[in-house]
C-alpha atoms as a PDB file:
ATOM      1  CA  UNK A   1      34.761 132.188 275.365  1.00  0.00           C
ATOM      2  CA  UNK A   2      35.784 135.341 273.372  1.00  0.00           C
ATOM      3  CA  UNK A   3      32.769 137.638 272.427  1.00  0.00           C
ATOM      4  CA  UNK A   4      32.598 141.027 269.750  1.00  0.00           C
ATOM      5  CA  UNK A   5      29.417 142.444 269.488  1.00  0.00           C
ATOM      6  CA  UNK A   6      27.520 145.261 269.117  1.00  0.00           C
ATOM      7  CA  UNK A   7      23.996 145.504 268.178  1.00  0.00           C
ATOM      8  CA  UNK A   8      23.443 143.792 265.296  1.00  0.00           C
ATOM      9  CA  UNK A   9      26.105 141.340 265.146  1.00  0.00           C
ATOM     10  CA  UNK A  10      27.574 139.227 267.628  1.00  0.00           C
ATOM     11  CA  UNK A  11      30.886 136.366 267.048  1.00  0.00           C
ATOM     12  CA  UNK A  12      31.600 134.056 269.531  1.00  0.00           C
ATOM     13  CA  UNK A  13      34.513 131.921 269.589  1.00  0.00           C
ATOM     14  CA  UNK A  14      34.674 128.915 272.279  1.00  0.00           C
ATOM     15  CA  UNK A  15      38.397 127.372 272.175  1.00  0.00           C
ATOM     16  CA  UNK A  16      37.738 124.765 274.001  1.00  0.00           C
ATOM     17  CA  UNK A  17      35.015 123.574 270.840  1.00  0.00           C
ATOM     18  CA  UNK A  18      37.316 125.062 268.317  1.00  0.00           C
ATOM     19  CA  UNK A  19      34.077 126.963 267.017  1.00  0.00           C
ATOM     20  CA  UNK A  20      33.168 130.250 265.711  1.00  0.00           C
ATOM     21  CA  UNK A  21      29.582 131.495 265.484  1.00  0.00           C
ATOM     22  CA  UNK A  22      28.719 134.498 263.565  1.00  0.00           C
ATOM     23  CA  UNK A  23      25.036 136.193 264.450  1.00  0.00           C
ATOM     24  CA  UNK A  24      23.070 138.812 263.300  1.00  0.00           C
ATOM     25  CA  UNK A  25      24.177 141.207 260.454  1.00  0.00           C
ATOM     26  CA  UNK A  26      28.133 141.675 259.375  1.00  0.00           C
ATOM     27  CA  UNK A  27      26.894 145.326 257.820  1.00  0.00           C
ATOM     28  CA  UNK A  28      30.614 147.260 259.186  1.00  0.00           C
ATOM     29  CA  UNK A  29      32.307 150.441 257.116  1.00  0.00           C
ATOM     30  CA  UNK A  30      34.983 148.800 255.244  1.00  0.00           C
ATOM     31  CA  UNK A  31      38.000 146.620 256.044  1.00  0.00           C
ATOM     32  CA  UNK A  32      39.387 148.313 259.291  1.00  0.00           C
ATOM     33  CA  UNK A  33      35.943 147.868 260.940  1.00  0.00           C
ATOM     34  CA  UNK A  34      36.617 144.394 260.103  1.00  0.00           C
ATOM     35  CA  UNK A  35      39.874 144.255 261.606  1.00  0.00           C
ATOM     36  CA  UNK A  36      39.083 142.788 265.303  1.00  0.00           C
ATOM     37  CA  UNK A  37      37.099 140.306 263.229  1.00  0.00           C
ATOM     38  CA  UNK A  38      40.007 138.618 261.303  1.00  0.00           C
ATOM     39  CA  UNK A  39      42.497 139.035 264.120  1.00  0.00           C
ATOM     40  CA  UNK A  40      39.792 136.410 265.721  1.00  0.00           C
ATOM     41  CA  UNK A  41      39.880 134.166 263.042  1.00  0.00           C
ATOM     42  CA  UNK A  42      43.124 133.718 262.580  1.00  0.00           C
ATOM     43  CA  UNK A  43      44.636 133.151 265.928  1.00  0.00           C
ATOM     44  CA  UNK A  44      41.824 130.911 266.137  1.00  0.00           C
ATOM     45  CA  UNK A  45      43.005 129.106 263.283  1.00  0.00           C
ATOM     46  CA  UNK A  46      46.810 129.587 264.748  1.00  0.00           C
ATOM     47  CA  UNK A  47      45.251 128.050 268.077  1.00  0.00           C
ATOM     48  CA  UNK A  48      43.604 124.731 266.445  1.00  0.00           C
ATOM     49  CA  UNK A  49      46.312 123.765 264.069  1.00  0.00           C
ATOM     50  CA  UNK A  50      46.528 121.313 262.872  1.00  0.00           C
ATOM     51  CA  UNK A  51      43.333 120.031 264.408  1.00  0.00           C
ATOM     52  CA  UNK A  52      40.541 121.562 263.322  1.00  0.00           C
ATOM     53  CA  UNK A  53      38.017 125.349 263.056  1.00  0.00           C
ATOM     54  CA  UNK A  54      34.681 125.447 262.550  1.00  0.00           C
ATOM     55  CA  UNK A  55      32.757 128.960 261.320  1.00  0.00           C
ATOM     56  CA  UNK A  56      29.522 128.386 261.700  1.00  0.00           C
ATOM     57  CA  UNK A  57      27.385 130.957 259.615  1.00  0.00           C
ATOM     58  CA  UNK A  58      24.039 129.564 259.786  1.00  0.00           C
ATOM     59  CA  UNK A  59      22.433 132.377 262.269  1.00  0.00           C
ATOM     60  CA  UNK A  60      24.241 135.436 259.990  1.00  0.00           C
ATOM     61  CA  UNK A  61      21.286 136.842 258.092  1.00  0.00           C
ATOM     62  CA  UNK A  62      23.651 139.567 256.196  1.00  0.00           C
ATOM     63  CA  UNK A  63      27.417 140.300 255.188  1.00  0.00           C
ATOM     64  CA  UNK A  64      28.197 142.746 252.989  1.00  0.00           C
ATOM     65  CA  UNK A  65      31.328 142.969 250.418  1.00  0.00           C
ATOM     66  CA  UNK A  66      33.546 144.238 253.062  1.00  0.00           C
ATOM     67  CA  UNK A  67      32.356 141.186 254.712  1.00  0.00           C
ATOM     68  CA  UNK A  68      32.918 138.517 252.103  1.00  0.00           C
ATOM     69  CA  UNK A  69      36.445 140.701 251.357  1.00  0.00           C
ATOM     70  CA  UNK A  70      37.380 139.819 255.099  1.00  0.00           C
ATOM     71  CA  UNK A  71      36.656 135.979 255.227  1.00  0.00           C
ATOM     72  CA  UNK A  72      38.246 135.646 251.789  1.00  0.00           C
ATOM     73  CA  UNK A  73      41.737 137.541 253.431  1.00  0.00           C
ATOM     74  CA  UNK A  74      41.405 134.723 256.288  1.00  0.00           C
ATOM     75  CA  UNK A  75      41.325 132.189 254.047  1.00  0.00           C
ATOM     76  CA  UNK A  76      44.148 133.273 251.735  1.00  0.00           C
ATOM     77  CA  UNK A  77      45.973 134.040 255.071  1.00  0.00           C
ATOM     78  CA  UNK A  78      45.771 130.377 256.262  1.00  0.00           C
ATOM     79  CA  UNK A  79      45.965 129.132 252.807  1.00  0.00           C
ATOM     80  CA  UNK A  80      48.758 131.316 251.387  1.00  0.00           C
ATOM     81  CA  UNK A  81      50.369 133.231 253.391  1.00  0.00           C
ATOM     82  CA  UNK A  82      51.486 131.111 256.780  1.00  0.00           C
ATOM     83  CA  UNK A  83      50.223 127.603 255.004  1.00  0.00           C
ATOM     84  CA  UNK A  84      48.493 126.132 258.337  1.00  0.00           C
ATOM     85  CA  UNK A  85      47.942 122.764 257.919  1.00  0.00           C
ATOM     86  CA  UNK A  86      44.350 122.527 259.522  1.00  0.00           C
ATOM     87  CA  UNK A  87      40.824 121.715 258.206  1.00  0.00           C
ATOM     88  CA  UNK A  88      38.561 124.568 258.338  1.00  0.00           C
ATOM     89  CA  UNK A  89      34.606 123.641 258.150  1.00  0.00           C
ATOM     90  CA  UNK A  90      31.919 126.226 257.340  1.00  0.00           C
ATOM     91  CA  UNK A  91      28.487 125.611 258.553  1.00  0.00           C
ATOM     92  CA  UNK A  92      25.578 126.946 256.430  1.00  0.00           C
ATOM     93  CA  UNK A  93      21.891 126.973 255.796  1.00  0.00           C
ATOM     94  CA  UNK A  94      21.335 126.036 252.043  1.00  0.00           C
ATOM     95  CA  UNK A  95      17.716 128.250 252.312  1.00  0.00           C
ATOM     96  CA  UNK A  96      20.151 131.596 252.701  1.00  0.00           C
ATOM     97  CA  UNK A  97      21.790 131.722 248.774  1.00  0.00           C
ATOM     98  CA  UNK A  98      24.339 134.025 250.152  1.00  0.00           C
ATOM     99  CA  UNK A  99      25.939 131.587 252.692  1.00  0.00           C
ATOM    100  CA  UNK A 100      25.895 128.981 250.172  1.00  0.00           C
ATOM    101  CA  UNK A 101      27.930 130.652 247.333  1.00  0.00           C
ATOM    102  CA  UNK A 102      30.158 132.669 249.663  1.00  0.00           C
ATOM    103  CA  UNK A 103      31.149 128.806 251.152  1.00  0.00           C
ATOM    104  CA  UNK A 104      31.598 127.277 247.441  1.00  0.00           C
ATOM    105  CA  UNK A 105      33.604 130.690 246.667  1.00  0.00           C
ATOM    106  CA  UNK A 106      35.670 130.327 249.565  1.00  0.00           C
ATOM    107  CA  UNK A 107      36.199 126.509 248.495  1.00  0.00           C
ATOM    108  CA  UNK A 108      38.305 127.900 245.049  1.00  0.00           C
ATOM    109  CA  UNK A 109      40.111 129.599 247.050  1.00  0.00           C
ATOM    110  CA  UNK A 110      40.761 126.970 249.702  1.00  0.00           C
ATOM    111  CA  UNK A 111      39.998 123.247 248.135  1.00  0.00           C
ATOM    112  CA  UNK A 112      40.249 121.473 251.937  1.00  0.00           C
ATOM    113  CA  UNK A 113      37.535 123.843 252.572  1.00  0.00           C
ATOM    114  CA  UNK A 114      34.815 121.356 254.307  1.00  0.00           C
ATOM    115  CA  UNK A 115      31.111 122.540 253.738  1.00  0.00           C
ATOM    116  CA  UNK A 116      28.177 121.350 255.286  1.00  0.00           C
ATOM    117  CA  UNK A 117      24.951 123.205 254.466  1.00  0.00           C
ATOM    118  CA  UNK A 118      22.064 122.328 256.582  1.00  0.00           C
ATOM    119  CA  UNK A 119      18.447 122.568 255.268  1.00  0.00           C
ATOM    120  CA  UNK A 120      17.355 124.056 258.812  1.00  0.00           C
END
């Protein structure tokens, strides 16, 4: 299990499930602060292809631009720039509007994109 946290966020990555949890509230200064972040997600991604990564997103309450900025540079980075050939599924609650766009953005971006939005 690899762990970053502070105190109002926490991701948790378990390679044995191939999952990624994000908690709490992505609020950091800008794209270095997201750095350690990304570096996570995509040797995660590197790890699991070309099985499958889950981000699960349900228990993030907040993410701010920098936020969105940084999932959007994972995606073009699997999508784009070393063309992995794995499915990537994002796990969202449909009552948190944020989570729900940022997935169907993400989807232009990266049309394997699975989504599954969960009324809970």
């Amino acid at each position: 299990m690899i762990e970053l946290k502070d105190n109002k966020y926490r991701i948790c990555y378990d390679p044995e499930t191939a999952i990624v949890i994000c908690e709490g509230s992505l609020l950091l200064n800008g794209a270095p602060a997201y750095e350690p972040i990304l570096q996570l997600l995509k040797s995660a991604a590197e790890t699991h292809e070309p099985n499958g990564l889950t981000i699960d997103v349900r228990s993030l309450k907040f993410m701010n631009s920098s936020g969105i900025n940084m999932l959007t540079k994972f995606v073009m980075y699997v999508s784009d720039i070393k063309k992995l050939t794995l499915t990537i599924t994002m796990q969202a609650k449909k009552s948190i509007a944020w989570q729900e766009k940022l997935c169907i953005n993400l989807q232009r971006l990266l049309p394997s994109l699975q989504i599954q939005l969960f009324e809970y």
